[in-house]
PDB file of N, CA and C in Angstrom:
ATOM      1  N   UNK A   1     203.560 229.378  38.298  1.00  0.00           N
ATOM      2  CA  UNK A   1     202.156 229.618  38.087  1.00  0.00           C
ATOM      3  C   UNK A   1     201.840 231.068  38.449  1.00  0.00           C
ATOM      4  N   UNK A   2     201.343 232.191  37.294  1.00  0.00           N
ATOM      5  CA  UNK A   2     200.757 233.322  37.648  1.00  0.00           C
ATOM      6  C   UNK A   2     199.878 233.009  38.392  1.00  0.00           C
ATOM      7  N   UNK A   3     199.172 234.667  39.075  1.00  0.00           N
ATOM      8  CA  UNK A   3     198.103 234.626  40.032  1.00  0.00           C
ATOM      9  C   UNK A   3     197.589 235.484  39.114  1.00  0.00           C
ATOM     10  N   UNK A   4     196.279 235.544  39.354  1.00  0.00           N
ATOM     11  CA  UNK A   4     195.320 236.727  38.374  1.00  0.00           C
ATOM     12  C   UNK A   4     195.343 237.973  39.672  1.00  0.00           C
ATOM     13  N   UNK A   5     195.335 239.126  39.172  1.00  0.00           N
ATOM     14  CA  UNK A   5     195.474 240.162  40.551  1.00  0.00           C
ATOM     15  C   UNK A   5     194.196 241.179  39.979  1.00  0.00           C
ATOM     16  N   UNK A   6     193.381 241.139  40.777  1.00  0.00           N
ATOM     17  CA  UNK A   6     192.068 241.763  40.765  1.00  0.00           C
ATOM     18  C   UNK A   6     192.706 243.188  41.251  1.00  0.00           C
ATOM     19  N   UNK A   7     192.412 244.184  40.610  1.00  0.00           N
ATOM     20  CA  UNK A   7     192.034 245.979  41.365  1.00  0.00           C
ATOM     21  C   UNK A   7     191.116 246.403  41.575  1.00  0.00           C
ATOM     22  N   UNK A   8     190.842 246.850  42.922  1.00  0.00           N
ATOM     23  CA  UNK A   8     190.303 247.018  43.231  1.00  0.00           C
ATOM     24  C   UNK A   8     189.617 248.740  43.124  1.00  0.00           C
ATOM     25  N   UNK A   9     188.677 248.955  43.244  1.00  0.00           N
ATOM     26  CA  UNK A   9     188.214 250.556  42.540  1.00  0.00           C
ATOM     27  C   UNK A   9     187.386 251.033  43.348  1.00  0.00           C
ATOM     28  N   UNK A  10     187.675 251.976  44.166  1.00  0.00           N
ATOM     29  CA  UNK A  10     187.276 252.866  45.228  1.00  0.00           C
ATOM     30  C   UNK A  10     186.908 253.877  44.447  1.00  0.00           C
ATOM     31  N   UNK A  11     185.729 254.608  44.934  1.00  0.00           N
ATOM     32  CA  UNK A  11     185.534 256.114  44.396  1.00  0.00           C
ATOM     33  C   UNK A  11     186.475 257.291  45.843  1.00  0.00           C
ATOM     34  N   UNK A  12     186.550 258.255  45.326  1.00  0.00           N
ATOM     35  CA  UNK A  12     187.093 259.146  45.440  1.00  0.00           C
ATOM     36  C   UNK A  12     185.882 259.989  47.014  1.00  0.00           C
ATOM     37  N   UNK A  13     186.324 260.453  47.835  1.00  0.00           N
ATOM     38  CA  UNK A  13     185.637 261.442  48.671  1.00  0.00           C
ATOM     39  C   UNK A  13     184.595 262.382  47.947  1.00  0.00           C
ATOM     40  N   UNK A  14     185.096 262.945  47.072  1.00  0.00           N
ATOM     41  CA  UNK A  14     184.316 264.041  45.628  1.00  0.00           C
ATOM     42  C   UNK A  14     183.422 263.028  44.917  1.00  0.00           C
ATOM     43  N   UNK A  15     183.804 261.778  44.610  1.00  0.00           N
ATOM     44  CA  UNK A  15     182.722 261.136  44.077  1.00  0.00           C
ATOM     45  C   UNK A  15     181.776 260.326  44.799  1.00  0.00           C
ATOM     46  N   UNK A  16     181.950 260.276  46.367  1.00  0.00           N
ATOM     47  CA  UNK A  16     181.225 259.373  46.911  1.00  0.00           C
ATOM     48  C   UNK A  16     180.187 260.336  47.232  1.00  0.00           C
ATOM     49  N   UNK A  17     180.429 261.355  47.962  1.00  0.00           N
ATOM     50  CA  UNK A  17     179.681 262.530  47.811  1.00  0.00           C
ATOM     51  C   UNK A  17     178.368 262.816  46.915  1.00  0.00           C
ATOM     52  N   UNK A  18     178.982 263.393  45.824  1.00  0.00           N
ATOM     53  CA  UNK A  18     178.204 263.330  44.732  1.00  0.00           C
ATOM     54  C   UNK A  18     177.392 262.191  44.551  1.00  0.00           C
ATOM     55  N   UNK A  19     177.604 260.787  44.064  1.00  0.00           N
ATOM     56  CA  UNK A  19     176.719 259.777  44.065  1.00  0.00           C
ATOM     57  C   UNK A  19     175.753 259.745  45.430  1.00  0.00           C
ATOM     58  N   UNK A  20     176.362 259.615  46.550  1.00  0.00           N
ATOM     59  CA  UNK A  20     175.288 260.053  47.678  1.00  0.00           C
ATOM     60  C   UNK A  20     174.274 260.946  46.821  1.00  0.00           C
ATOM     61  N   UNK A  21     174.629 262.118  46.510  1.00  0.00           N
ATOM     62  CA  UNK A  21     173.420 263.408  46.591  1.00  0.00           C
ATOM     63  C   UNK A  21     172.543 263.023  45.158  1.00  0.00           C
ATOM     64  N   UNK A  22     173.285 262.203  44.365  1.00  0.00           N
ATOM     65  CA  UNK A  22     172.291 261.883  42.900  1.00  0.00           C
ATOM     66  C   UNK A  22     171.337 260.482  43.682  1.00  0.00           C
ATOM     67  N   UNK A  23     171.153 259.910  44.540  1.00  0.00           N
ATOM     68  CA  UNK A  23     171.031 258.963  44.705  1.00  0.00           C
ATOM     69  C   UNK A  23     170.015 259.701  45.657  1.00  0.00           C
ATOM     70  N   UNK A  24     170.389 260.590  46.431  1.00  0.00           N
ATOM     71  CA  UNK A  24     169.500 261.004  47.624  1.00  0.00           C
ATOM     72  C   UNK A  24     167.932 262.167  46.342  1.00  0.00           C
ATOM     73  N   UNK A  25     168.776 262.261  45.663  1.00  0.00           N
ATOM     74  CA  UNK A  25     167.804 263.481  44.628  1.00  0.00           C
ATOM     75  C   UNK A  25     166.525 261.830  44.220  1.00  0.00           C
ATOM     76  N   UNK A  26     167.537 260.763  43.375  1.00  0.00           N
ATOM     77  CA  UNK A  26     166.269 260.003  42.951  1.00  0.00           C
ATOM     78  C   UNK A  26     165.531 259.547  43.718  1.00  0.00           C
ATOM     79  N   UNK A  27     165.777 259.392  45.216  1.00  0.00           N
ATOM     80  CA  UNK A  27     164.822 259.021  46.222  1.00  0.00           C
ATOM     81  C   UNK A  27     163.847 260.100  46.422  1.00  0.00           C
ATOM     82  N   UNK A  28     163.894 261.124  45.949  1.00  0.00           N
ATOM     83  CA  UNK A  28     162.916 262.170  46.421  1.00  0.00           C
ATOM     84  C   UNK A  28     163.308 263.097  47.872  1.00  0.00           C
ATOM     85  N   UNK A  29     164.405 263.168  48.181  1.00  0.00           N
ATOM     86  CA  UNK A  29     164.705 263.381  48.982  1.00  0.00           C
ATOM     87  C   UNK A  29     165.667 264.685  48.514  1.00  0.00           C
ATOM     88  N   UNK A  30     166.052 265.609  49.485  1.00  0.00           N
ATOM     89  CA  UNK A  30     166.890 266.551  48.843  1.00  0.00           C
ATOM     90  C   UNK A  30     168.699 267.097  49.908  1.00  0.00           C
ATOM     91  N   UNK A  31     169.322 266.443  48.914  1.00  0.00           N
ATOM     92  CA  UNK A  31     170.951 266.959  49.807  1.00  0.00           C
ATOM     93  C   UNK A  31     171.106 268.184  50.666  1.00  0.00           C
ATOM     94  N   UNK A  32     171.874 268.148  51.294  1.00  0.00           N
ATOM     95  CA  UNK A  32     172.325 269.035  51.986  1.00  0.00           C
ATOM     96  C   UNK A  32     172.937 269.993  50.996  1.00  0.00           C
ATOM     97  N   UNK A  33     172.519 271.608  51.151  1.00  0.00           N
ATOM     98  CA  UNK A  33     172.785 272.817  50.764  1.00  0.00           C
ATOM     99  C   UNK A  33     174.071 272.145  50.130  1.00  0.00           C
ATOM    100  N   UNK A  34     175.554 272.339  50.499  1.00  0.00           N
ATOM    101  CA  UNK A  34     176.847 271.948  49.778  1.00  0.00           C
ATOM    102  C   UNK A  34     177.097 271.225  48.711  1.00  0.00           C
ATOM    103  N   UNK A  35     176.262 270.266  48.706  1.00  0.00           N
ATOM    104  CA  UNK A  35     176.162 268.772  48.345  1.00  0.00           C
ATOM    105  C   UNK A  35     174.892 269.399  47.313  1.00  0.00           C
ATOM    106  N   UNK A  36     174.009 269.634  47.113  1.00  0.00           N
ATOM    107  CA  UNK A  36     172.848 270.200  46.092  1.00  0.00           C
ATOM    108  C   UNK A  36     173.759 271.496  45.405  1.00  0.00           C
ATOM    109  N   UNK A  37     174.436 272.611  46.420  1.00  0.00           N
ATOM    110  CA  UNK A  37     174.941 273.254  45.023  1.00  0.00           C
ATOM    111  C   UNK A  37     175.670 272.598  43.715  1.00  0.00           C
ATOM    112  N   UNK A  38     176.498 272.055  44.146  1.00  0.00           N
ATOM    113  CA  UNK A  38     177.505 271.361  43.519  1.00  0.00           C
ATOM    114  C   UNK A  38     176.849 270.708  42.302  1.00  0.00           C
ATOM    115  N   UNK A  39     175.764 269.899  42.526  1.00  0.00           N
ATOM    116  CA  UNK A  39     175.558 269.390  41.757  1.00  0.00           C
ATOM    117  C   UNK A  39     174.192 270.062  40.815  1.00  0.00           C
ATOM    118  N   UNK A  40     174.111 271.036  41.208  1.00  0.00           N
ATOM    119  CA  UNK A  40     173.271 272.523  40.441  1.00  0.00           C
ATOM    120  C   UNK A  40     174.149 272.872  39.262  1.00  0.00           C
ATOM    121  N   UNK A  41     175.007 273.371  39.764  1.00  0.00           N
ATOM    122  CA  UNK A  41     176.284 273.804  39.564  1.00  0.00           C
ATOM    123  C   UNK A  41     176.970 273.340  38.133  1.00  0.00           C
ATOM    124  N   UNK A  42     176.895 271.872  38.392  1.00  0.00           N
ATOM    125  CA  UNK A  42     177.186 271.086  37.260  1.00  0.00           C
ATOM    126  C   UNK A  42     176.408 270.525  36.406  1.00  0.00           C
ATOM    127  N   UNK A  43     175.876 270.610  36.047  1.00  0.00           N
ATOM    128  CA  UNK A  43     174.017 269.966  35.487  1.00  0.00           C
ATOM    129  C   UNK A  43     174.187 269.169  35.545  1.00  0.00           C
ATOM    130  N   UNK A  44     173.863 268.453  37.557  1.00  0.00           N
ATOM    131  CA  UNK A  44     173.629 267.095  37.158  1.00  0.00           C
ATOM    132  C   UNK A  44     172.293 267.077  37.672  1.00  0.00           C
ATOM    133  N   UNK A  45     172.025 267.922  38.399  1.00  0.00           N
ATOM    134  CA  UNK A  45     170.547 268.047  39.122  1.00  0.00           C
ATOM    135  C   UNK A  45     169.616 269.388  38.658  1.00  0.00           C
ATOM    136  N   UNK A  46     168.562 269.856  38.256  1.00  0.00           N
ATOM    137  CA  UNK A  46     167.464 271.023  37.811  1.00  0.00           C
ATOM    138  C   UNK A  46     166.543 270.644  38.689  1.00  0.00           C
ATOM    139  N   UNK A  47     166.010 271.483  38.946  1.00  0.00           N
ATOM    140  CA  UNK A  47     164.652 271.978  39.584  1.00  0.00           C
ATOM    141  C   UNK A  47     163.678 272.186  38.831  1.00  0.00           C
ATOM    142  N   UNK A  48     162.874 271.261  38.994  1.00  0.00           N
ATOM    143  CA  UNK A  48     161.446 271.845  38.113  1.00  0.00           C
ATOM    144  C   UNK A  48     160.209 271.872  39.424  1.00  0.00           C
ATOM    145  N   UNK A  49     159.532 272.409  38.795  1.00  0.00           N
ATOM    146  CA  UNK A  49     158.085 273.491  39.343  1.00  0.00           C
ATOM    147  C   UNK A  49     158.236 273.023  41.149  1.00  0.00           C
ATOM    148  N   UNK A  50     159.703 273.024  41.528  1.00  0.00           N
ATOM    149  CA  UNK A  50     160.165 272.924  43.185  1.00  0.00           C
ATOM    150  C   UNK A  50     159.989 271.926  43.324  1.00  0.00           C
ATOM    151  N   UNK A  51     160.543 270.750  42.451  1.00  0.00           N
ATOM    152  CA  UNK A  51     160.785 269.534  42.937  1.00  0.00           C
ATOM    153  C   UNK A  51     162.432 268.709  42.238  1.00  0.00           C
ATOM    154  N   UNK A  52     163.233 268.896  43.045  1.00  0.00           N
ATOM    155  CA  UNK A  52     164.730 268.276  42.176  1.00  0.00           C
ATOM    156  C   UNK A  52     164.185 267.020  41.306  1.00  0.00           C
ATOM    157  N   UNK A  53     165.548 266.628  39.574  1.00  0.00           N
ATOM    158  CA  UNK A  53     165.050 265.811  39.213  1.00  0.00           C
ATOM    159  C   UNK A  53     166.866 266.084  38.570  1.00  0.00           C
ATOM    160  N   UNK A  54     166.897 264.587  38.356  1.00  0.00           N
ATOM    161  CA  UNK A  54     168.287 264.147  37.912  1.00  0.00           C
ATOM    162  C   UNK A  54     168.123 265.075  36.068  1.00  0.00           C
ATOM    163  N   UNK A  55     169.289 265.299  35.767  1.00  0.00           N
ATOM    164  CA  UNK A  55     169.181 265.883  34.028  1.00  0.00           C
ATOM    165  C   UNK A  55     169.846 264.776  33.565  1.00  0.00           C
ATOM    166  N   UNK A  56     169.608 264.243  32.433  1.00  0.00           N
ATOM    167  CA  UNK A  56     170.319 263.365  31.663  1.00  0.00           C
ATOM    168  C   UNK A  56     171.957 263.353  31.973  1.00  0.00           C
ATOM    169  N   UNK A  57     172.144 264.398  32.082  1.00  0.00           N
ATOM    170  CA  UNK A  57     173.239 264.611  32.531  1.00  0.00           C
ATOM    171  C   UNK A  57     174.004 263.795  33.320  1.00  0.00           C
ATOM    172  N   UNK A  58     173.171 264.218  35.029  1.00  0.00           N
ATOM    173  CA  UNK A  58     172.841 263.298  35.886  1.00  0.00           C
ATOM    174  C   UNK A  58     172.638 262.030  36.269  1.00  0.00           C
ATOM    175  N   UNK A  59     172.003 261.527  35.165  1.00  0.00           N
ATOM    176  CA  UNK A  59     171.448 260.213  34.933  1.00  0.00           C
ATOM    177  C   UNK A  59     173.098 259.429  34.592  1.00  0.00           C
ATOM    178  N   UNK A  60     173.630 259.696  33.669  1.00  0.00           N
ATOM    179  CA  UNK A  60     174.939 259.196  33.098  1.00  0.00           C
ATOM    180  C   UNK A  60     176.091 259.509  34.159  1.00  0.00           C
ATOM    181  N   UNK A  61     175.928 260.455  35.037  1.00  0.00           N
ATOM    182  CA  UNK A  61     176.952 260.510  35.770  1.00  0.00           C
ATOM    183  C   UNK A  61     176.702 259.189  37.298  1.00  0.00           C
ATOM    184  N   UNK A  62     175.269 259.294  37.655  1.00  0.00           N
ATOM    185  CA  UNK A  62     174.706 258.577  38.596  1.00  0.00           C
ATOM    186  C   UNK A  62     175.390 256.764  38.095  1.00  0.00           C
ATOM    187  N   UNK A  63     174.851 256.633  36.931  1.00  0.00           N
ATOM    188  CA  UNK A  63     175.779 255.239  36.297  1.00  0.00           C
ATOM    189  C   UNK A  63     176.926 255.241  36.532  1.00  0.00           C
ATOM    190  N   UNK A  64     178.064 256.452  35.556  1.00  0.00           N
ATOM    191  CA  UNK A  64     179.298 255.633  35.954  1.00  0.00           C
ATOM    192  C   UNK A  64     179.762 255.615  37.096  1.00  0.00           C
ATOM    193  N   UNK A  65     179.327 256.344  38.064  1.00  0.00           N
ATOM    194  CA  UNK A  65     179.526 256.467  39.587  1.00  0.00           C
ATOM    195  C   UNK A  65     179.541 254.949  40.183  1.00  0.00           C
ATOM    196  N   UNK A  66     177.925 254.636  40.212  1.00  0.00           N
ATOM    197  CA  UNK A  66     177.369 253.046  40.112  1.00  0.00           C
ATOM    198  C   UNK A  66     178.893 252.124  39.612  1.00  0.00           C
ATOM    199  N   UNK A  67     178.629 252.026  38.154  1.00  0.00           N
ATOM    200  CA  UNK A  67     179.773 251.212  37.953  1.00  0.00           C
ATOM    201  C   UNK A  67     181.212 251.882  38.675  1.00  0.00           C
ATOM    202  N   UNK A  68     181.354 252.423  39.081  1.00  0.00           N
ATOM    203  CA  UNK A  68     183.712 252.285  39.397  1.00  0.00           C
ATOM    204  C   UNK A  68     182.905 251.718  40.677  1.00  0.00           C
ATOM    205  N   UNK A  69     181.827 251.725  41.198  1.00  0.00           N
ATOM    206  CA  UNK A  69     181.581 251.654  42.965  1.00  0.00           C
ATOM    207  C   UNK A  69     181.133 250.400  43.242  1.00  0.00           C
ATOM    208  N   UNK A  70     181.223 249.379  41.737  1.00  0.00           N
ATOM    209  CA  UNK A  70     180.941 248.534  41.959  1.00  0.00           C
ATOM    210  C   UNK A  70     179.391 247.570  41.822  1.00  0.00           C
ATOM    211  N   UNK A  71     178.396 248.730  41.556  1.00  0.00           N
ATOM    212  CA  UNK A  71     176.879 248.315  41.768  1.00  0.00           C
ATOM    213  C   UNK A  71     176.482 248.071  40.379  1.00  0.00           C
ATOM    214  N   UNK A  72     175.156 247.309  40.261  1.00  0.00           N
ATOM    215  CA  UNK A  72     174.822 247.225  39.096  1.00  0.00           C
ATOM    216  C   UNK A  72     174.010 247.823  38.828  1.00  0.00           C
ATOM    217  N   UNK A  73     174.075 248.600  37.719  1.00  0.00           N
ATOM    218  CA  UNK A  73     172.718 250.060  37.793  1.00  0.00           C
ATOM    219  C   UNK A  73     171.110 249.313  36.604  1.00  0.00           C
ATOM    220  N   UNK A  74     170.286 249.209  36.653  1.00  0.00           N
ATOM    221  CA  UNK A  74     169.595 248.463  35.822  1.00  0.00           C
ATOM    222  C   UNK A  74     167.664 249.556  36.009  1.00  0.00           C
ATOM    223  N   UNK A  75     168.120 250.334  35.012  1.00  0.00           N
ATOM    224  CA  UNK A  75     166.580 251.280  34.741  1.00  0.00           C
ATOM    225  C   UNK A  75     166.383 251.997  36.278  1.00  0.00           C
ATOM    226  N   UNK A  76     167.385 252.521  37.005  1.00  0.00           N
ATOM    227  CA  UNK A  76     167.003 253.483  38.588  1.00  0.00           C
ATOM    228  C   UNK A  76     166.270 252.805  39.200  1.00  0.00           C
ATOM    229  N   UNK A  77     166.764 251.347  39.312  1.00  0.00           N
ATOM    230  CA  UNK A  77     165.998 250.216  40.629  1.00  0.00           C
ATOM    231  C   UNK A  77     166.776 249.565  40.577  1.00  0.00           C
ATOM    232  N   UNK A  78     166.306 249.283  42.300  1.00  0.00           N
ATOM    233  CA  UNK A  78     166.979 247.770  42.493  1.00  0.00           C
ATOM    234  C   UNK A  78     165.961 246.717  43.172  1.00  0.00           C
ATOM    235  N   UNK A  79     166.234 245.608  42.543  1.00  0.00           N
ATOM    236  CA  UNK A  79     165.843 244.671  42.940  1.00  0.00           C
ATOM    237  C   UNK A  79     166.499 243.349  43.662  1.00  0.00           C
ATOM    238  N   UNK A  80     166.012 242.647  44.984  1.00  0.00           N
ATOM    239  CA  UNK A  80     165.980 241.964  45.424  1.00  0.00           C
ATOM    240  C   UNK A  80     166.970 240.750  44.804  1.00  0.00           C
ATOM    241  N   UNK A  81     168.093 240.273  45.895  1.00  0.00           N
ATOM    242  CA  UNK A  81     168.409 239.362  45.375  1.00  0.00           C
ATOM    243  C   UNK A  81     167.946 237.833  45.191  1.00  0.00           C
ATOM    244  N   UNK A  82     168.425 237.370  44.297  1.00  0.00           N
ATOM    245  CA  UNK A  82     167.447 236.163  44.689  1.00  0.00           C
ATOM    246  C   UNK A  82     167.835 235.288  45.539  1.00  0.00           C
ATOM    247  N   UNK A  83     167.405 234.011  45.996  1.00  0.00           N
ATOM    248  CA  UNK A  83     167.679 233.403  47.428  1.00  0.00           C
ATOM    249  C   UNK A  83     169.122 232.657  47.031  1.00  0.00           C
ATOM    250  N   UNK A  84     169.435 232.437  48.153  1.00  0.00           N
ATOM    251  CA  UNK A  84     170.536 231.356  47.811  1.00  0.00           C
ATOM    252  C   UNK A  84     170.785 230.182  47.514  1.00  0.00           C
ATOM    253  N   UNK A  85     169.653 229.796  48.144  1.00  0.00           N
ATOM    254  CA  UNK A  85     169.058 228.463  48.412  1.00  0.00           C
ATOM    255  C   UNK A  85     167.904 228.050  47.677  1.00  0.00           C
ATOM    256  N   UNK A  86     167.683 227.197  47.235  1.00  0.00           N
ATOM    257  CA  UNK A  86     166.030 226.433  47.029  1.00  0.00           C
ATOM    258  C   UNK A  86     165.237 226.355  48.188  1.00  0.00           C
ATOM    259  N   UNK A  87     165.877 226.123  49.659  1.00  0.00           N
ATOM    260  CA  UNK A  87     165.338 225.612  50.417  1.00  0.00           C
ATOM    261  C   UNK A  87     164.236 226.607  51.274  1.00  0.00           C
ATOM    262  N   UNK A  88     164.275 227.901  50.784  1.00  0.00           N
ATOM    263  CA  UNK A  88     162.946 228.676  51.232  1.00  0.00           C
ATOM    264  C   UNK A  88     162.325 228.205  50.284  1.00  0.00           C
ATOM    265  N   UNK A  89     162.393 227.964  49.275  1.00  0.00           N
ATOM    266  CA  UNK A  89     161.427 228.478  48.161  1.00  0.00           C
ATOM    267  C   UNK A  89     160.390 226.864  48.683  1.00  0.00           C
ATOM    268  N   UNK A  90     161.409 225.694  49.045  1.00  0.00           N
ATOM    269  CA  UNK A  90     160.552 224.574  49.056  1.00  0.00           C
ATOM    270  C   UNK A  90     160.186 223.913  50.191  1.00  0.00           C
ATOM    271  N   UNK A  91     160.403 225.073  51.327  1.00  0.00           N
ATOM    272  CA  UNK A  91     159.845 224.241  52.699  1.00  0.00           C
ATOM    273  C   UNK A  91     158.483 224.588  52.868  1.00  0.00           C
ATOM    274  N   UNK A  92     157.803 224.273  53.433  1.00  0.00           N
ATOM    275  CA  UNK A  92     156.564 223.922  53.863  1.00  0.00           C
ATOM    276  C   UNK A  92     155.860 225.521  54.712  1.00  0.00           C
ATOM    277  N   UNK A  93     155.701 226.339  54.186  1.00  0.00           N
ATOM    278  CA  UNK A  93     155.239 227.824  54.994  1.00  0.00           C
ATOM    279  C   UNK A  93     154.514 227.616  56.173  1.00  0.00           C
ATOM    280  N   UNK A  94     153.725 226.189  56.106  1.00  0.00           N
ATOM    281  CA  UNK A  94     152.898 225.746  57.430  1.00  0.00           C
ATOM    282  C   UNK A  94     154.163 225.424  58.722  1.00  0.00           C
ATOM    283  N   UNK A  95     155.318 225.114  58.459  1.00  0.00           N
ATOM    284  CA  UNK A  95     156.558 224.338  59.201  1.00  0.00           C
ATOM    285  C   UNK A  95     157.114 225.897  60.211  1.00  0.00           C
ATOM    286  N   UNK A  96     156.619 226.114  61.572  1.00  0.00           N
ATOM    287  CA  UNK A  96     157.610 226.863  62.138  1.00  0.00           C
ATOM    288  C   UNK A  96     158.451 227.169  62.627  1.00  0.00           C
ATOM    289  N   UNK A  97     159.094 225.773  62.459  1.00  0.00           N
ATOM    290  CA  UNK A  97     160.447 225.360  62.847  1.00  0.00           C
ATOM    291  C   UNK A  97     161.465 226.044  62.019  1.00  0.00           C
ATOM    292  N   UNK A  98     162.619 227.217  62.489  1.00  0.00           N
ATOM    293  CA  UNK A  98     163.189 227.152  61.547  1.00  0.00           C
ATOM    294  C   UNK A  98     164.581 226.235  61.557  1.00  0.00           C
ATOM    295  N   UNK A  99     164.943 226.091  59.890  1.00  0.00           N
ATOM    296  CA  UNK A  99     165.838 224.870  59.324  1.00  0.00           C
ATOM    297  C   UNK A  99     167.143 224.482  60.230  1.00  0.00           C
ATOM    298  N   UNK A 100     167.734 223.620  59.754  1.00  0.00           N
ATOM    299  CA  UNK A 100     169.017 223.232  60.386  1.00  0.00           C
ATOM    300  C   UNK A 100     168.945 223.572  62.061  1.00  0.00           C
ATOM    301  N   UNK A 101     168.141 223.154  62.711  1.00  0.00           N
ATOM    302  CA  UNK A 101     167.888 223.412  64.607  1.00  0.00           C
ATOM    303  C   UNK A 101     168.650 222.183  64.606  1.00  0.00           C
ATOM    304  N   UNK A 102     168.708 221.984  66.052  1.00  0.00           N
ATOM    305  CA  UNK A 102     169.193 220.686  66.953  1.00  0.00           C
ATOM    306  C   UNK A 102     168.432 219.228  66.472  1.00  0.00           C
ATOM    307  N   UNK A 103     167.025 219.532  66.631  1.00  0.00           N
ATOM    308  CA  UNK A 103     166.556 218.268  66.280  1.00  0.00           C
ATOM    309  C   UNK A 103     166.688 217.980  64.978  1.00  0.00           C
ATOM    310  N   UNK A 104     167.524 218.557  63.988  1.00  0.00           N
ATOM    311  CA  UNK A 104     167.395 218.142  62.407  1.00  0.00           C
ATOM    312  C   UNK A 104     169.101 217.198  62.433  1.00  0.00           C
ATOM    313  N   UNK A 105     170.031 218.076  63.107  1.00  0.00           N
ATOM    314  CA  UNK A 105     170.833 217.210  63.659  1.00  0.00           C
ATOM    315  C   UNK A 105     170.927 215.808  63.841  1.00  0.00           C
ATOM    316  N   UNK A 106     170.112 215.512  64.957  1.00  0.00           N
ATOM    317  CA  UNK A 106     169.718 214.546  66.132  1.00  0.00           C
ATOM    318  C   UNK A 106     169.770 213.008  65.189  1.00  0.00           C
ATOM    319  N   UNK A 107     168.985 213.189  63.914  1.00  0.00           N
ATOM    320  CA  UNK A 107     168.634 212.344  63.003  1.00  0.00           C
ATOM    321  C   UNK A 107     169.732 211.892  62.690  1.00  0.00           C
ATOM    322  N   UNK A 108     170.825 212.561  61.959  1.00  0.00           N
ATOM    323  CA  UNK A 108     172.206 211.810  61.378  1.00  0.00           C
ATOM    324  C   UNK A 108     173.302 211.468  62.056  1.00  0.00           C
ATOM    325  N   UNK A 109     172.994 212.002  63.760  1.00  0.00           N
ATOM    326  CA  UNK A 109     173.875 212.086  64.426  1.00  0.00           C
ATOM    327  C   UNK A 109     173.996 211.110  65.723  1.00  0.00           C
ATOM    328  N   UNK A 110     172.597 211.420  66.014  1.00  0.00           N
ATOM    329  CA  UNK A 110     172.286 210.064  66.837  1.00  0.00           C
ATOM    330  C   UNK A 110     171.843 211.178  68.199  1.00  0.00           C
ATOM    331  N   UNK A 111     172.148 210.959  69.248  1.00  0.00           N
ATOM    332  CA  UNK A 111     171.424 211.878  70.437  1.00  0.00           C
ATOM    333  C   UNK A 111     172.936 212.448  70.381  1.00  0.00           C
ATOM    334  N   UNK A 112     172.577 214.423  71.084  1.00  0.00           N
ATOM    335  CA  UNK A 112     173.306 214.672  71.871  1.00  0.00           C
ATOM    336  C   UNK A 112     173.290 215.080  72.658  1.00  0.00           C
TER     337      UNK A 112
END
């Protein structure tokens, strides 16, 4: 019986880098001098009227970065995963007990 063998895909020091600083640019936030030339440098980042902004460029490099690193890139957001469970969605918000305690136990188990 084969095994299926998954590879695994690390980015590179140079690319973790970089995705950091495209990632730190779309937050509004701005890289460190080294880390902003570089990516000046390469059109992945422009400056307009003194505010950084990814170039299309950018944008496509910020993705495949995303994908080898594993993430799912979907319109420059992320959203929330959803629960795991039903069981937030259907307990009682009035109940401040939270789930699975001792006394939920007690019931199938008998005293302990």
């Amino acid at each position: 019986m084969s095994k299926k063998v998954h590879k695994v895909s690390f980015l590179s020091n140079k690319q973790n880098t970089r995705l950091g600083g495209l990632i730190a640019v779309l937050g509004d936030r701005e890289p460190y001098d080294w880390i902003l030339g570089g990516l000046v440098q390469e059109g992945f980042v422009e400056r307009v009227e003194g505010a950084l902004r990814l170039t299309e460029r950018g944008v496509k490099e910020k993705d495949r970065l995303a994908t080898l690193a594993g993430l799912m890139v979907e319109k420059d957001r992320a959203a929330p995963l959803p629960p795991k469970s039903t069981e937030r969605l259907t307990r009682n918000p009035t109940d401040q007990r939270p789930p699975n305690t001792l006394s939920d136990r007690q019931d199938s188990v008998g005293e302990v």
